[in-house]
Protein backbone atom coordinates (compact mmCIF):
# COMPACT_ATOMS: atom_id res chain seq x y z
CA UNK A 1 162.79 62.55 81.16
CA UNK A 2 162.08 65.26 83.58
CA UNK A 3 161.65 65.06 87.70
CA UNK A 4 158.53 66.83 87.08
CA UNK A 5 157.63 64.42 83.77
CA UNK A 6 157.90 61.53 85.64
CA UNK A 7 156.34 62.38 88.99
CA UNK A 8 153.51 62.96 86.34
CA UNK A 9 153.44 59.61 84.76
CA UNK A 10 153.68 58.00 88.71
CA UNK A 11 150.78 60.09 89.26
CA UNK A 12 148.99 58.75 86.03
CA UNK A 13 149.85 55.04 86.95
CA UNK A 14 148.68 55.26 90.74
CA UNK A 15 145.27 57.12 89.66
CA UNK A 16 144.54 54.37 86.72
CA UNK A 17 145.44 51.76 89.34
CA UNK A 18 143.37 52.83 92.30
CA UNK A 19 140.42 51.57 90.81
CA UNK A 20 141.72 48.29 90.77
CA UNK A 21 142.77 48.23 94.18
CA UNK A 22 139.70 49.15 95.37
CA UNK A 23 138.02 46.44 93.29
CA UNK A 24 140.23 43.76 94.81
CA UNK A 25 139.11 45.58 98.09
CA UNK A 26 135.15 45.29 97.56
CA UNK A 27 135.74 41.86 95.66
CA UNK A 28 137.63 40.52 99.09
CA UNK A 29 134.83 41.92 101.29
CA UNK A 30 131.43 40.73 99.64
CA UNK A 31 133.68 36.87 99.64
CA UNK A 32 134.45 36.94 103.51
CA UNK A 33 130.86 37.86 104.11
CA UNK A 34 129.44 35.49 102.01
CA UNK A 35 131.31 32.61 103.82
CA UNK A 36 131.38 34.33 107.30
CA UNK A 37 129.61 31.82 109.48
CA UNK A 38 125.66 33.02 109.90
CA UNK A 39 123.00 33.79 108.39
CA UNK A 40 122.12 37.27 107.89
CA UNK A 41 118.04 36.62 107.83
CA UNK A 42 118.49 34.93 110.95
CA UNK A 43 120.43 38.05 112.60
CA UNK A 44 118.40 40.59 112.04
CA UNK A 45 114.56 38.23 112.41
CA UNK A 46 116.30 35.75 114.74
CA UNK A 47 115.94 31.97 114.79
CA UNK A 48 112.38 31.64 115.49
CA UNK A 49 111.12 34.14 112.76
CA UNK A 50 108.77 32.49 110.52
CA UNK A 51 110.16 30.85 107.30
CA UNK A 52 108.01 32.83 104.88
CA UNK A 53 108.93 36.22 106.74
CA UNK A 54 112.71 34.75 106.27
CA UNK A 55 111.93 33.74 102.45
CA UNK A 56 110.66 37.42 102.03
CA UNK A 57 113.42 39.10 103.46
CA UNK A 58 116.34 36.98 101.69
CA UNK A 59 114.21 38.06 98.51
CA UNK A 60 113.82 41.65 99.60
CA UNK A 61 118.11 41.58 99.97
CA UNK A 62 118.23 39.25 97.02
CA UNK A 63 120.36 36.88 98.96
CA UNK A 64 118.05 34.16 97.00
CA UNK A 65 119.98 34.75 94.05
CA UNK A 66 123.07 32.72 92.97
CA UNK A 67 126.17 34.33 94.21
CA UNK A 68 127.33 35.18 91.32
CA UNK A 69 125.11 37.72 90.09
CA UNK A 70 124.61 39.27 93.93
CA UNK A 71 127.99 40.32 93.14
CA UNK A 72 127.29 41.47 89.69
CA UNK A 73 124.33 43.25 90.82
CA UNK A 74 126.61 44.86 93.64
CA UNK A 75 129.08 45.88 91.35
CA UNK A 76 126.51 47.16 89.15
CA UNK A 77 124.92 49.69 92.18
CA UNK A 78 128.70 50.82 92.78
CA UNK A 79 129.37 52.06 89.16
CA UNK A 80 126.31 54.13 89.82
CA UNK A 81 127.90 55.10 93.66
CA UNK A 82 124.91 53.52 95.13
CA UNK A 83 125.69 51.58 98.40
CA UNK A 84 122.83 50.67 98.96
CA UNK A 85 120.78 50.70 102.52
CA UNK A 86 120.78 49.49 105.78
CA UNK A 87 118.04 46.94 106.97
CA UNK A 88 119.07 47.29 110.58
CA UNK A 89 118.78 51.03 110.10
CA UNK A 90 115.24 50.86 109.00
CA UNK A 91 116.31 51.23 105.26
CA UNK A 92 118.88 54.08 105.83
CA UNK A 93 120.93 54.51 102.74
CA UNK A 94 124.59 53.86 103.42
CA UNK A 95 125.70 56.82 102.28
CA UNK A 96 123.21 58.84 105.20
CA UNK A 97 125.20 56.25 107.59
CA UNK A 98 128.32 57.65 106.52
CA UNK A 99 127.86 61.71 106.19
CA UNK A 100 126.52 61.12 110.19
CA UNK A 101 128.99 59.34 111.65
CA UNK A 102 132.15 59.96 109.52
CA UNK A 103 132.72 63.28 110.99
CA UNK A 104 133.53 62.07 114.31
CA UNK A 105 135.70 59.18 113.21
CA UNK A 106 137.84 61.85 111.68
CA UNK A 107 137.91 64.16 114.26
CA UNK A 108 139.14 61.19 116.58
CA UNK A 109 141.85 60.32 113.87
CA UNK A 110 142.99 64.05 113.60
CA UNK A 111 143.54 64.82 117.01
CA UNK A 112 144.58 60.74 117.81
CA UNK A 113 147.62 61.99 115.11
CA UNK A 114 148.27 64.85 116.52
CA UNK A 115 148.98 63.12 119.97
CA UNK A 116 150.62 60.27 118.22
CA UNK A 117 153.23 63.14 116.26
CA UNK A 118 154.24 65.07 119.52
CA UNK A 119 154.68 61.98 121.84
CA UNK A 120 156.65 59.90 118.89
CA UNK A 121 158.53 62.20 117.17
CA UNK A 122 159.23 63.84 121.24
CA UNK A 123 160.49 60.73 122.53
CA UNK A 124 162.43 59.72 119.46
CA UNK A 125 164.45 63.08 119.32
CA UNK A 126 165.21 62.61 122.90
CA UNK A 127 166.78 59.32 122.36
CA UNK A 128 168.87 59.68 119.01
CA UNK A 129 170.32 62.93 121.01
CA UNK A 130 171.28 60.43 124.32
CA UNK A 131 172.23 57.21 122.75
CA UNK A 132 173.39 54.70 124.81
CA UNK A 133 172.00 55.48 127.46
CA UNK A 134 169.17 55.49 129.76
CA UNK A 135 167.01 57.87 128.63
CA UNK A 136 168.00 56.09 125.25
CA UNK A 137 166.51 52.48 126.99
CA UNK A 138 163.33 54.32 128.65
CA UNK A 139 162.84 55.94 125.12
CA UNK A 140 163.17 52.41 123.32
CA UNK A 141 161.14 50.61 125.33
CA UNK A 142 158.25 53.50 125.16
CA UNK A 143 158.25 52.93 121.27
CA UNK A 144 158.18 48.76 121.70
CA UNK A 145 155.69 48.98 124.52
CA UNK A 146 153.07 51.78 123.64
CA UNK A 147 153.21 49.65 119.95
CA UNK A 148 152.59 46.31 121.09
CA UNK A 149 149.53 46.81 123.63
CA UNK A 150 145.72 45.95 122.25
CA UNK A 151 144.35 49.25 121.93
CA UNK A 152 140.81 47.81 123.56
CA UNK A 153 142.87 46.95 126.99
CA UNK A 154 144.36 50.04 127.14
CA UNK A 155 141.29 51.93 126.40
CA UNK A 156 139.60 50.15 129.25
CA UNK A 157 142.33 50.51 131.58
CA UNK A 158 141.80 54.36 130.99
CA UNK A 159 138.65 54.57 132.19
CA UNK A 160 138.94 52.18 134.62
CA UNK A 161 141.36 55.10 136.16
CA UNK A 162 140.85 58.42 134.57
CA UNK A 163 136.87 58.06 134.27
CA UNK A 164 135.93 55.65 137.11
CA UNK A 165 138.24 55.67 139.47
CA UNK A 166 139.46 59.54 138.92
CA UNK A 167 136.16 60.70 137.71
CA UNK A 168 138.89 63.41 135.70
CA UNK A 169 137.85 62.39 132.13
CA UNK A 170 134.06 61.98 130.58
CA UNK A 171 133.10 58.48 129.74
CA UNK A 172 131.14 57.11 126.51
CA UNK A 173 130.23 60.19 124.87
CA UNK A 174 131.39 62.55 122.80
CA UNK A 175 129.38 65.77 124.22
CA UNK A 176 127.16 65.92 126.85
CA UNK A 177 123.66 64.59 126.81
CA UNK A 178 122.47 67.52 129.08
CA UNK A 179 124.49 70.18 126.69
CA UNK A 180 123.72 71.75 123.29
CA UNK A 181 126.28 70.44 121.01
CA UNK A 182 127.40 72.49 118.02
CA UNK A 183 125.39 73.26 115.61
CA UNK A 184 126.10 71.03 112.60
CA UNK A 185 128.50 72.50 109.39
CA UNK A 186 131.15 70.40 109.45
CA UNK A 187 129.82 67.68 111.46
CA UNK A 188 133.08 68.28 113.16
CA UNK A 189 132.64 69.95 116.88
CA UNK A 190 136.00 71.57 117.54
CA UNK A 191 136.02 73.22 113.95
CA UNK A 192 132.35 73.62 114.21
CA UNK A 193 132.42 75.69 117.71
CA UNK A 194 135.25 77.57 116.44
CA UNK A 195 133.25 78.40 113.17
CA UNK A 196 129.96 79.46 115.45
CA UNK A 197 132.49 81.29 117.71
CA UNK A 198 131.71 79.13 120.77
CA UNK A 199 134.59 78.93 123.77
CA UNK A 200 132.52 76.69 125.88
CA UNK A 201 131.24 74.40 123.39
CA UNK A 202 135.36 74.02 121.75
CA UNK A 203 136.89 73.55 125.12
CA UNK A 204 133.62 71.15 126.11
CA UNK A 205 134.46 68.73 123.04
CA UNK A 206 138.45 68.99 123.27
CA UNK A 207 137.35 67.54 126.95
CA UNK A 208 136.06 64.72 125.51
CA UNK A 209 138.05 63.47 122.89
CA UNK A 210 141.12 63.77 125.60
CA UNK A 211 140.66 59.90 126.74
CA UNK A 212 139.90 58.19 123.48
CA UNK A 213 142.89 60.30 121.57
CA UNK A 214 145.68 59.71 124.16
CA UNK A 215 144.69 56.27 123.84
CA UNK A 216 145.04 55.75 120.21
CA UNK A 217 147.70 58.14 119.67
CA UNK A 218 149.97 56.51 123.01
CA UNK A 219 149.90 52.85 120.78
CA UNK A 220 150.35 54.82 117.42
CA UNK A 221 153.18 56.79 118.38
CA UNK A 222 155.88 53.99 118.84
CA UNK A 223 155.82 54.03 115.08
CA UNK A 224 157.16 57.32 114.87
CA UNK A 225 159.46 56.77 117.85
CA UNK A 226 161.42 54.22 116.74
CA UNK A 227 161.65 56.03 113.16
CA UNK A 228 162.77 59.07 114.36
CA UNK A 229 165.00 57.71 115.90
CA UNK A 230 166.77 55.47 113.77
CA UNK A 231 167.20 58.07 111.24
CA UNK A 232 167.66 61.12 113.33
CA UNK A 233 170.90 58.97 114.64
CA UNK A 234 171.97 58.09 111.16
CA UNK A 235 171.62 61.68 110.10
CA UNK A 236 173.60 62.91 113.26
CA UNK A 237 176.59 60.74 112.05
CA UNK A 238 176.26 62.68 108.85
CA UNK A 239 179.10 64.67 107.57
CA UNK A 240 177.23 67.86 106.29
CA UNK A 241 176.23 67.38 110.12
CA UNK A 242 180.24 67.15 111.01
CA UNK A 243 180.57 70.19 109.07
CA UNK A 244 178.10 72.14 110.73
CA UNK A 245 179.28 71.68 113.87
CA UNK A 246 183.13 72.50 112.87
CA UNK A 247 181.71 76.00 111.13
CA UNK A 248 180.16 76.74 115.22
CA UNK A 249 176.47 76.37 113.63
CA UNK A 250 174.43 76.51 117.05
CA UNK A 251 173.48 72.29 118.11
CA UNK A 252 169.70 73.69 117.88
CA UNK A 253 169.99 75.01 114.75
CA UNK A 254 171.86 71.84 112.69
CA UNK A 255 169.35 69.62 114.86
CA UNK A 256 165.69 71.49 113.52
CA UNK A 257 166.84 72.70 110.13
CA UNK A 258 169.19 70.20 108.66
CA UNK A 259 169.47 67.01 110.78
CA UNK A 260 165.57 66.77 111.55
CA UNK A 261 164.20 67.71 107.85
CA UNK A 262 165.90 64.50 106.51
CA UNK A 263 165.56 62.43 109.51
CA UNK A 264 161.57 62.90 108.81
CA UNK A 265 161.81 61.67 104.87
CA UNK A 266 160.86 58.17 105.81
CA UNK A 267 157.99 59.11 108.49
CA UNK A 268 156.16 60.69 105.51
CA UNK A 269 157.04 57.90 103.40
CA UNK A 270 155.39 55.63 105.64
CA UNK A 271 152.19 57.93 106.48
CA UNK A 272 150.23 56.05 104.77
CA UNK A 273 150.20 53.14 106.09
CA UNK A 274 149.88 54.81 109.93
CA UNK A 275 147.13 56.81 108.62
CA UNK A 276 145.47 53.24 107.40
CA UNK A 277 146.32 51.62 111.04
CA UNK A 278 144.91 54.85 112.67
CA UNK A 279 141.47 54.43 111.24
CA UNK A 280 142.11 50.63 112.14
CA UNK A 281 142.95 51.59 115.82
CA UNK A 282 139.68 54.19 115.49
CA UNK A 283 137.30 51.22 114.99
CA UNK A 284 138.47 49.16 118.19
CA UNK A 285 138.72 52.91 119.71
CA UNK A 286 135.27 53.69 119.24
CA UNK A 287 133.91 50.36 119.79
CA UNK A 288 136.17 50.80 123.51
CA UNK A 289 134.94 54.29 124.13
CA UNK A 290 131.52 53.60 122.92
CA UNK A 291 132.54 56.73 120.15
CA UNK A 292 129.52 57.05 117.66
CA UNK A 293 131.50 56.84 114.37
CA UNK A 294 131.96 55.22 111.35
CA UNK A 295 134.03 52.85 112.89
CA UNK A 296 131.51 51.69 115.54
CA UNK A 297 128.87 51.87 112.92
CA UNK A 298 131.24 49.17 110.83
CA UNK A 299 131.34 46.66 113.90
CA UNK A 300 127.44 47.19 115.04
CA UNK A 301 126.95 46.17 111.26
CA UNK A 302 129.19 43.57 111.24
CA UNK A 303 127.59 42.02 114.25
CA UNK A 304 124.39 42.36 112.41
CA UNK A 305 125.20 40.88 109.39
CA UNK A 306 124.29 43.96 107.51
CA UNK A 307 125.93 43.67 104.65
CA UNK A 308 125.03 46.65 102.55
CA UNK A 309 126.54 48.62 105.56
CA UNK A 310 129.49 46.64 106.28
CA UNK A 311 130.56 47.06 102.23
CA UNK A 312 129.49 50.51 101.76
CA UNK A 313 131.82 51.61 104.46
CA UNK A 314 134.60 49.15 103.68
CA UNK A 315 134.27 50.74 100.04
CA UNK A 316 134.42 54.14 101.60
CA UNK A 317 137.43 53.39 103.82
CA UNK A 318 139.31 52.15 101.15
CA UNK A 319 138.57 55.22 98.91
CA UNK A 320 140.27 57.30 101.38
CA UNK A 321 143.21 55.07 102.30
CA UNK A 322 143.99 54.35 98.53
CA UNK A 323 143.66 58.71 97.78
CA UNK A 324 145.77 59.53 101.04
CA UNK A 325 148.74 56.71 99.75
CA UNK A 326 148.81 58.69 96.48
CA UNK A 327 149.10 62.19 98.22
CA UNK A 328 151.39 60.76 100.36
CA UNK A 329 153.20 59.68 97.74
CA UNK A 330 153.47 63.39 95.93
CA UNK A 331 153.79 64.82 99.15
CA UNK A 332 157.04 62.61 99.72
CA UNK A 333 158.49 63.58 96.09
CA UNK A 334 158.10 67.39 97.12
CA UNK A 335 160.18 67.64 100.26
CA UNK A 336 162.91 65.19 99.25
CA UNK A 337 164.65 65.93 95.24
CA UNK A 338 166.20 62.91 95.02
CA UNK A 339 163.25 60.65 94.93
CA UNK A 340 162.76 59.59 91.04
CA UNK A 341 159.55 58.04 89.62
């Protein structure tokens, strides 16, 4: 069988699969709300709401149903991609919820990558190319350190300094209040100002996503520190590497085009799963920086017992982590030939 036949079939498998992942996904969800602590009448009425006003409402959200067919129901409504609507949200469909607020959860994971890439993959080149020594240590413990900290104590420690303190950053917004922000195509505000051809308006939004992107890119990018440079060492050791060096190749040139293309193999192997901890670090982000998107919408919902909310965005989280894995996946095949499915 061919490369090409059976990165084909791989393909085939992962696509017929993803369906079931994200059923085990939605199935594991609607459980741990079900038998969450709390009752989700008495969150959004409170305790001293009337009983038949409670009665109505667990009727209205057919929570007086058995269990059993709320999920089948549920499942039902997601064959037909409805996710249904918010209660908190005055009866918002989900799906509204989610073309509002997604935009600026993936803006904040974009640029929280990009930060995450060029401090990581910095700091790990640095070390592999001094090892043993201190710059190696300092380099080391930057990728244990930045990794290990609680993104929501580092995020308040930042604007304890850079917003209070400082007053250098903007605090708990993502343009200002007094400003007109970009008008909506995207939903995006750096692509969207550059698409209505707007300096101020691009410059204005880069100035506030600085605080809540160094934060989640700093914690993010010990990943790619300590993979870098693990393999950039191993590849240096190499003996095309040896060769190189003997034939009077410039150290530049045999670090960037041969040493560095295979040393960054496994960081795209692994992208998936830092692109499913970045939108993991984006909820406690945007909870931290008050950020309005998806992920703050998941915890306000979450606090709220909303549970049309809380699974429509868990279903829509897990859409994108499961398609990403699979392009990943491909993606990984292309740049390295020896890879067989």
């Amino acid at each position: 069988m061919s490369r090409l036949k059976a990165i084909q079939n791989y393909v085939l498998v992962r696509l017929l699969l993803a369906p079931l992942m994200i059923w085990t996904i939605v199935t594991l969800v609607f459980l741990l709300l079900r038998i969450a602590t709390g009752d989700p009448v008495d969150a959004i009425l409170g305790n001293r709401a009337p009983e038949f006003a409670k009665e109505n409402l667990r009727e209205t959200l057919g929570l007086n149903q058995p269990l059993w067919l709320q999920y089948l129901n549920y499942l039902g409504q997601l064959l037909l991609l409805n996710l249904g609507t918010s209660i908190v949200n005055q009866g918002q469909p989900v799906w509204e919820i989610i073309k509002e607020h997604f935009p600026a959860t993936a803006e904040l994971t974009l640029y929280s990558m990009i930060v995450a890439i060029i401090l990581g993959v910095t700091a790990g080149i640095i070390s592999a190319l001094n090892p043993n020594t201190t710059v190696d240590l300092v380099s080391r413990l930057f990728g244990i350190i930045s990794y290990s900290l609680p993104i929501f104590w580092v995020g308040m420690v930042f604007q304890l300094i850079f917003a209070v303190q400082l007053k250098l950053l903007p605090l708990g917004t993502r343009f200002p209040v007094d400003k007109i922000s970009p008008s909506k195509i995207t939903g995006i505000y750096t692509l969207d100002s550059i698409l209505n051809g707007d300096v101020y308006q691009f410059f204005t939004s880069i100035y506030h996503l600085i605080l809540p992107c160094i934060t989640l890119g700093l914690l993010l990018s010990g990943i790619f520190e300590r993979i870098v440079r693990l393999n950039l060492k191993h590849t240096l050791k190499a003996k095309y590497v040896e060769a190189a060096k003997a034939r009077g190749i410039p150290v530049y040139r045999i670090l960037f085009v041969y040493a560095f293309k295979n040393a960054l193999i496994p960081v795209v192997t692994i992208l998936g799963l830092i692109f499913s901890s970045l939108l993991g670090g984006a909820v406690l982000t945007e909870v931290t920086f008050s950020w309005p998107g998806l992920g703050n919408s998941l915890y306000q919902a979450i606090a709220a017992r909303d549970y049309a909310t809380v699974q429509g965005i868990m279903v829509f989280f897990s859409v994108i982590v499961v398609s990403v894995s699979i392009l990943v996946d491909l993606l990984n095949a292309y740049i390295d030939p020896r890879i067989r499915y």
